[in-house]
PDB file of N, CA and C in Angstrom:
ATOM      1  N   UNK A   1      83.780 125.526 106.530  1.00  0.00           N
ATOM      2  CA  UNK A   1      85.100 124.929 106.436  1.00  0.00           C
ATOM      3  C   UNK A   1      85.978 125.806 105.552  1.00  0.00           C
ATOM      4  N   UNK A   2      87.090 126.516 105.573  1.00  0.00           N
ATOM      5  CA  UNK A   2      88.193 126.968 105.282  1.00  0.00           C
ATOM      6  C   UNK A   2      89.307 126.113 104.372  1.00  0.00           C
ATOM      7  N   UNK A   3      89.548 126.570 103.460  1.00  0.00           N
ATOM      8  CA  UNK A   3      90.039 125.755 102.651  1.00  0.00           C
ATOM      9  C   UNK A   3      91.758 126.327 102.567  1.00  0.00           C
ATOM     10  N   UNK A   4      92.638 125.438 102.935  1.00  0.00           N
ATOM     11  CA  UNK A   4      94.048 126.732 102.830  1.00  0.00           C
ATOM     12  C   UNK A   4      94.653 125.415 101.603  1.00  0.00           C
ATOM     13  N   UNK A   5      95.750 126.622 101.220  1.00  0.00           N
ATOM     14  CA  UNK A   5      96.799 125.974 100.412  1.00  0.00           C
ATOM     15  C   UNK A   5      98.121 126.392 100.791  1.00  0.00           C
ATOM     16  N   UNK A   6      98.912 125.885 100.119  1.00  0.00           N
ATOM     17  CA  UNK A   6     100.123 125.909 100.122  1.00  0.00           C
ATOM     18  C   UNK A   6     101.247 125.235  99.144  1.00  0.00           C
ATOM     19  N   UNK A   7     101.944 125.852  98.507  1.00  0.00           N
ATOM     20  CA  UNK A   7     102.983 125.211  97.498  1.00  0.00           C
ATOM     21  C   UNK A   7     104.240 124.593  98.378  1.00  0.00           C
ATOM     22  N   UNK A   8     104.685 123.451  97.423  1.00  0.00           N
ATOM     23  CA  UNK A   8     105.659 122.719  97.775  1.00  0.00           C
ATOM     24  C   UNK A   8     106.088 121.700  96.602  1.00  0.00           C
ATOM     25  N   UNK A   9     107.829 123.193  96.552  1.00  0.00           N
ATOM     26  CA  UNK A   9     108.941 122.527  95.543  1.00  0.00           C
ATOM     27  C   UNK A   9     109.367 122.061  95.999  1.00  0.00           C
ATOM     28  N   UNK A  10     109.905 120.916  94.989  1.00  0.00           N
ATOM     29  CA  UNK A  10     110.639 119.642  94.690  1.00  0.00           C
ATOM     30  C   UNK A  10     111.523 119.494  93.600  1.00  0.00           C
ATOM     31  N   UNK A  11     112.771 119.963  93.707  1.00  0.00           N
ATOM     32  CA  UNK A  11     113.099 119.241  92.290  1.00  0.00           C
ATOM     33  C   UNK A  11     113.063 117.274  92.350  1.00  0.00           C
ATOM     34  N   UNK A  12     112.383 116.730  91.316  1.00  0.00           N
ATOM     35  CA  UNK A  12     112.269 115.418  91.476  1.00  0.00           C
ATOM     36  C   UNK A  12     112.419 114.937  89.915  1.00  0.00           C
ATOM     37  N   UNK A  13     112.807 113.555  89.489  1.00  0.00           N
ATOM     38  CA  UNK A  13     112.200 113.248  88.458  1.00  0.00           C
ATOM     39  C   UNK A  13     111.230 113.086  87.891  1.00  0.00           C
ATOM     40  N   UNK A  14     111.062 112.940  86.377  1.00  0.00           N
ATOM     41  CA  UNK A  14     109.485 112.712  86.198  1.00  0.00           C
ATOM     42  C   UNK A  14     108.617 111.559  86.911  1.00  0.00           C
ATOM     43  N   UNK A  15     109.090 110.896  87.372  1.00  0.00           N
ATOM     44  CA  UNK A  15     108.855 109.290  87.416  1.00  0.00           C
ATOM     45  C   UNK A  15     108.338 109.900  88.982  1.00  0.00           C
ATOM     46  N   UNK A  16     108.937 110.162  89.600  1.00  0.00           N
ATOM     47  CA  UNK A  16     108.627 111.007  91.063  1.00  0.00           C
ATOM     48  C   UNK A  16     107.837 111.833  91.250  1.00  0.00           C
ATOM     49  N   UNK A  17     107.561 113.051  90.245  1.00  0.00           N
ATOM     50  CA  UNK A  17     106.081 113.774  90.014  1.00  0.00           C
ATOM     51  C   UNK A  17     105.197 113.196  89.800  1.00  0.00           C
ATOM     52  N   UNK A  18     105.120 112.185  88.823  1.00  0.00           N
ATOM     53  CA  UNK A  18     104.178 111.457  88.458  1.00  0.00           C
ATOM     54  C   UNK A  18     103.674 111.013  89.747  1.00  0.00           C
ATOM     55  N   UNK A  19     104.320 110.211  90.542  1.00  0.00           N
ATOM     56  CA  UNK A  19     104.005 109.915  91.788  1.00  0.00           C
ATOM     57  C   UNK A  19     102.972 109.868  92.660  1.00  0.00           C
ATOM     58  N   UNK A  20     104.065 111.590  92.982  1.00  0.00           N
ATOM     59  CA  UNK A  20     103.009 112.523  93.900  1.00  0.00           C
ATOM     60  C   UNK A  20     101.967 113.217  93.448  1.00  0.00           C
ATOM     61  N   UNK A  21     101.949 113.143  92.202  1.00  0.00           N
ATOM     62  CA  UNK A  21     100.563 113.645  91.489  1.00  0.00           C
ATOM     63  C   UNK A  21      99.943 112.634  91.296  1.00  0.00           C
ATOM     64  N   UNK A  22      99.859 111.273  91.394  1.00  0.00           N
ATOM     65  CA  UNK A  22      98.830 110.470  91.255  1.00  0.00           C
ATOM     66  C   UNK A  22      98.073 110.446  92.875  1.00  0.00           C
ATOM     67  N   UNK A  23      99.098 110.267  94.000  1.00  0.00           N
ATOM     68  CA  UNK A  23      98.808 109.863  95.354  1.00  0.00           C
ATOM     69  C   UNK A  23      97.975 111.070  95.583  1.00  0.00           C
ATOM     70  N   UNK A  24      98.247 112.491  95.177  1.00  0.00           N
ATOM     71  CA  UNK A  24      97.584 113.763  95.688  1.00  0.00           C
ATOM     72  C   UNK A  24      96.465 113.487  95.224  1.00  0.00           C
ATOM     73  N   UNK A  25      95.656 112.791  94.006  1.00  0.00           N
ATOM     74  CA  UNK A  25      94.055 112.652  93.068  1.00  0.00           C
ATOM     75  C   UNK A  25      93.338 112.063  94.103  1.00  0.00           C
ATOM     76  N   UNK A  26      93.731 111.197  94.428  1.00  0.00           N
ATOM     77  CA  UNK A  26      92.218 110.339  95.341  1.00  0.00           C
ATOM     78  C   UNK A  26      91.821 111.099  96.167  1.00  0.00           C
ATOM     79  N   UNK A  27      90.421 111.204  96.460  1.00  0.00           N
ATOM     80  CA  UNK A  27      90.031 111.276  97.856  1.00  0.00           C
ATOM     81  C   UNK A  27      89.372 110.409  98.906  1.00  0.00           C
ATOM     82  N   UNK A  28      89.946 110.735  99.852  1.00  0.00           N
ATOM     83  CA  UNK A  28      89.630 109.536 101.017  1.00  0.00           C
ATOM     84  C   UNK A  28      88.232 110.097 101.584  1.00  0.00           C
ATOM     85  N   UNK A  29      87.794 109.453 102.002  1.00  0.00           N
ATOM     86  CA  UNK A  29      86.609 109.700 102.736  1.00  0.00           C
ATOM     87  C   UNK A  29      86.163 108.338 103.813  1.00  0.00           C
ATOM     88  N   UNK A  30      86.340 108.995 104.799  1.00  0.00           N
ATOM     89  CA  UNK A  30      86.433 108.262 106.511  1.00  0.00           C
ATOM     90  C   UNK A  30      85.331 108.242 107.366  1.00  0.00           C
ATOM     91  N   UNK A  31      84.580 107.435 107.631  1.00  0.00           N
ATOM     92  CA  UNK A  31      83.746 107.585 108.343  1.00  0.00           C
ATOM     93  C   UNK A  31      83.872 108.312 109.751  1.00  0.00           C
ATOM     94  N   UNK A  32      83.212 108.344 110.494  1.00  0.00           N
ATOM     95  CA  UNK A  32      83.362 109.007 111.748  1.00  0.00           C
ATOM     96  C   UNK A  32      84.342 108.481 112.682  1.00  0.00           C
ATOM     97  N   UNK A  33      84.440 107.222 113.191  1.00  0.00           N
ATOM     98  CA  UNK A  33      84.992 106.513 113.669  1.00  0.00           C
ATOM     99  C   UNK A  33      86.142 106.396 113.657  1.00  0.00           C
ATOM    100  N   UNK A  34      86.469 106.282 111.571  1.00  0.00           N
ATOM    101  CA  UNK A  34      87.788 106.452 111.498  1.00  0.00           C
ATOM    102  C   UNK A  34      88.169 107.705 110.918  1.00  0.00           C
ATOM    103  N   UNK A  35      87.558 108.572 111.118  1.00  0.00           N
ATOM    104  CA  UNK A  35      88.425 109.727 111.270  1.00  0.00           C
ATOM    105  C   UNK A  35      88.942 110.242 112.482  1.00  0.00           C
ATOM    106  N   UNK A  36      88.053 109.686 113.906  1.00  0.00           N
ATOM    107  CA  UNK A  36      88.637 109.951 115.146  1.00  0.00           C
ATOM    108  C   UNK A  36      90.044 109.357 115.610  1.00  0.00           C
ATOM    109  N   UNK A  37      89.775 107.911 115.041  1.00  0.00           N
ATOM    110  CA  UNK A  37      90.939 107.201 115.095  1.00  0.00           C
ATOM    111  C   UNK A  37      92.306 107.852 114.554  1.00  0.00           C
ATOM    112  N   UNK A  38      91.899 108.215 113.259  1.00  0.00           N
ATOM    113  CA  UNK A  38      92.720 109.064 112.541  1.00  0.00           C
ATOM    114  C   UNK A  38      93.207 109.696 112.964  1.00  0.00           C
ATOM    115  N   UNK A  39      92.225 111.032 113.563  1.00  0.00           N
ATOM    116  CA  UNK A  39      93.125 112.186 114.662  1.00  0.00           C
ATOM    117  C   UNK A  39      93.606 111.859 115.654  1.00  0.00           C
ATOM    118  N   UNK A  40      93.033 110.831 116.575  1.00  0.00           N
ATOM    119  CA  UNK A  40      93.973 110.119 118.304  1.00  0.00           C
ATOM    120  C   UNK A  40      95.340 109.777 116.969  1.00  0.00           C
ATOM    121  N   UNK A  41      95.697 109.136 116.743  1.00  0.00           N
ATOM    122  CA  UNK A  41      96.873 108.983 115.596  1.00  0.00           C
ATOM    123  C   UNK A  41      97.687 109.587 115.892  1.00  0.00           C
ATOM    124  N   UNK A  42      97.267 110.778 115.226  1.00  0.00           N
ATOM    125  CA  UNK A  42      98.258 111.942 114.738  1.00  0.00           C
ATOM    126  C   UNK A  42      98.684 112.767 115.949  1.00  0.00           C
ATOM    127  N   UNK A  43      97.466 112.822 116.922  1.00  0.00           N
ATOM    128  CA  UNK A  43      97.898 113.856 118.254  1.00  0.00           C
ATOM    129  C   UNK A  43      98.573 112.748 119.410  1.00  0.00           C
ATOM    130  N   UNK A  44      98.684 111.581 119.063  1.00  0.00           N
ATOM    131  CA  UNK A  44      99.501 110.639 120.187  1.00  0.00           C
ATOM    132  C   UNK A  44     100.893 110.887 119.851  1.00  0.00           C
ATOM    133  N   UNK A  45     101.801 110.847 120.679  1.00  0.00           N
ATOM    134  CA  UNK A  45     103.118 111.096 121.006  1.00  0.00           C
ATOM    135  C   UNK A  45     103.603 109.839 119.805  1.00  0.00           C
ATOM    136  N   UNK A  46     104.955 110.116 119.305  1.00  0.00           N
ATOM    137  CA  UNK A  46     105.475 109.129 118.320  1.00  0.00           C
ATOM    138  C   UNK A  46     106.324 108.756 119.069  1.00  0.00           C
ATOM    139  N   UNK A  47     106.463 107.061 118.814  1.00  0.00           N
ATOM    140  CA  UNK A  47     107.039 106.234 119.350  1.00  0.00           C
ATOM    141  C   UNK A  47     107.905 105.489 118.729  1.00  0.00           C
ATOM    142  N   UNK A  48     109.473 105.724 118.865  1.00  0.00           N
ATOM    143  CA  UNK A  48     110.124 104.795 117.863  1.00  0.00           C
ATOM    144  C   UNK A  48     110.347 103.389 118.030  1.00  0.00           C
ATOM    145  N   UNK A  49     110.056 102.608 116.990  1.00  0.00           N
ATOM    146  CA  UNK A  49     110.455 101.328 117.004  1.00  0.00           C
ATOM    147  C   UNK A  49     112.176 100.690 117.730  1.00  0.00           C
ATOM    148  N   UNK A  50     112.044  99.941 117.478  1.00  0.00           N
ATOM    149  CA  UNK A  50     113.416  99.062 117.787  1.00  0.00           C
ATOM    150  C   UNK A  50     114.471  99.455 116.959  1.00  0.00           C
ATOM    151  N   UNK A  51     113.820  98.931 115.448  1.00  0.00           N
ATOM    152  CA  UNK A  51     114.675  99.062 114.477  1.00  0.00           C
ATOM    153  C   UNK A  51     114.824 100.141 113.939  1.00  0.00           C
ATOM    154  N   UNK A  52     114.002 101.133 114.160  1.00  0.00           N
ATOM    155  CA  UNK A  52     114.096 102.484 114.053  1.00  0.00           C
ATOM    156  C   UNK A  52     115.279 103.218 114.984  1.00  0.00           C
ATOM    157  N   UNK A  53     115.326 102.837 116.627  1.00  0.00           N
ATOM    158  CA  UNK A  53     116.169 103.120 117.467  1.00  0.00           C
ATOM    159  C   UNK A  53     117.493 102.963 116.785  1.00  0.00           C
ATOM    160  N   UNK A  54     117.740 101.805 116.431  1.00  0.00           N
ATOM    161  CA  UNK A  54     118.971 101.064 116.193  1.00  0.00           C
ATOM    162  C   UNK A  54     119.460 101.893 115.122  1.00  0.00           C
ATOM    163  N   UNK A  55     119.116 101.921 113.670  1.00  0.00           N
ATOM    164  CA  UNK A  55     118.900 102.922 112.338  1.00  0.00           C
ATOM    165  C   UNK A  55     119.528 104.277 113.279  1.00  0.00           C
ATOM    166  N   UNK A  56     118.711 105.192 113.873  1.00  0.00           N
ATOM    167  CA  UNK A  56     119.188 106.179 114.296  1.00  0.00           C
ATOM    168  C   UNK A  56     120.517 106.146 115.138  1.00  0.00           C
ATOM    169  N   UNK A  57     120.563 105.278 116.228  1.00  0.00           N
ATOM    170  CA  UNK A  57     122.074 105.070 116.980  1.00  0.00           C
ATOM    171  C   UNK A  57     123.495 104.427 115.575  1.00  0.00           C
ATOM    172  N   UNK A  58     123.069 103.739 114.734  1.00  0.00           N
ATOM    173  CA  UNK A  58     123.848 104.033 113.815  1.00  0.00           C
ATOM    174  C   UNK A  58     124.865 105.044 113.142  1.00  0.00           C
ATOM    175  N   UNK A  59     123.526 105.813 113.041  1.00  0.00           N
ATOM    176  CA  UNK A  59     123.869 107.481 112.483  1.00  0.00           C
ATOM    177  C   UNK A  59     124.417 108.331 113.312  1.00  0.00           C
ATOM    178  N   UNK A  60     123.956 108.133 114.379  1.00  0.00           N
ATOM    179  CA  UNK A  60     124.828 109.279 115.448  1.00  0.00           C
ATOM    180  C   UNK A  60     126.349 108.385 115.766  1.00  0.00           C
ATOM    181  N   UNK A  61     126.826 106.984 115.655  1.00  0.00           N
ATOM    182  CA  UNK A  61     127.929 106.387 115.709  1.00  0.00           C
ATOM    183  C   UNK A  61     128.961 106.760 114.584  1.00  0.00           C
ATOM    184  N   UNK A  62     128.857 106.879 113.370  1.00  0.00           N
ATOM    185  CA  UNK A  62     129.109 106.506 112.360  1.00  0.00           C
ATOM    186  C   UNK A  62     129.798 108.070 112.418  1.00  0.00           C
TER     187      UNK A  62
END
């Protein structure tokens, strides 16, 4: 397994680093099952909601 990185600035507040530096500590660990689930997930086409639709036709009105 290959391990990559990558940086990513932010100017944010402290309160906001703090954040994303707490959420980045855990690690998850998924069984098989749901890690497949996991990936069908991510490689299925995104589908917007209703209220998502609406939110966006807003923005393009406005």
């Amino acid at each position: 397994m290959t391990t990559h990185t990558a940086r990513l600035s932010l100017r944010q507040n402290p309160a906001v680093k703090e954040w994303f530096a707490r959420a980045a500590e855990p690690i998850v660990i998924l069984s098989e099952e749901e890690s497949r689930r996991f990936l069908d997930a991510l490689d299925a086409p995104f589908q917007p909601n209703a209220k998502l639709k609406k939110a966006l036709a807003r923005l393009t009105t406005d």
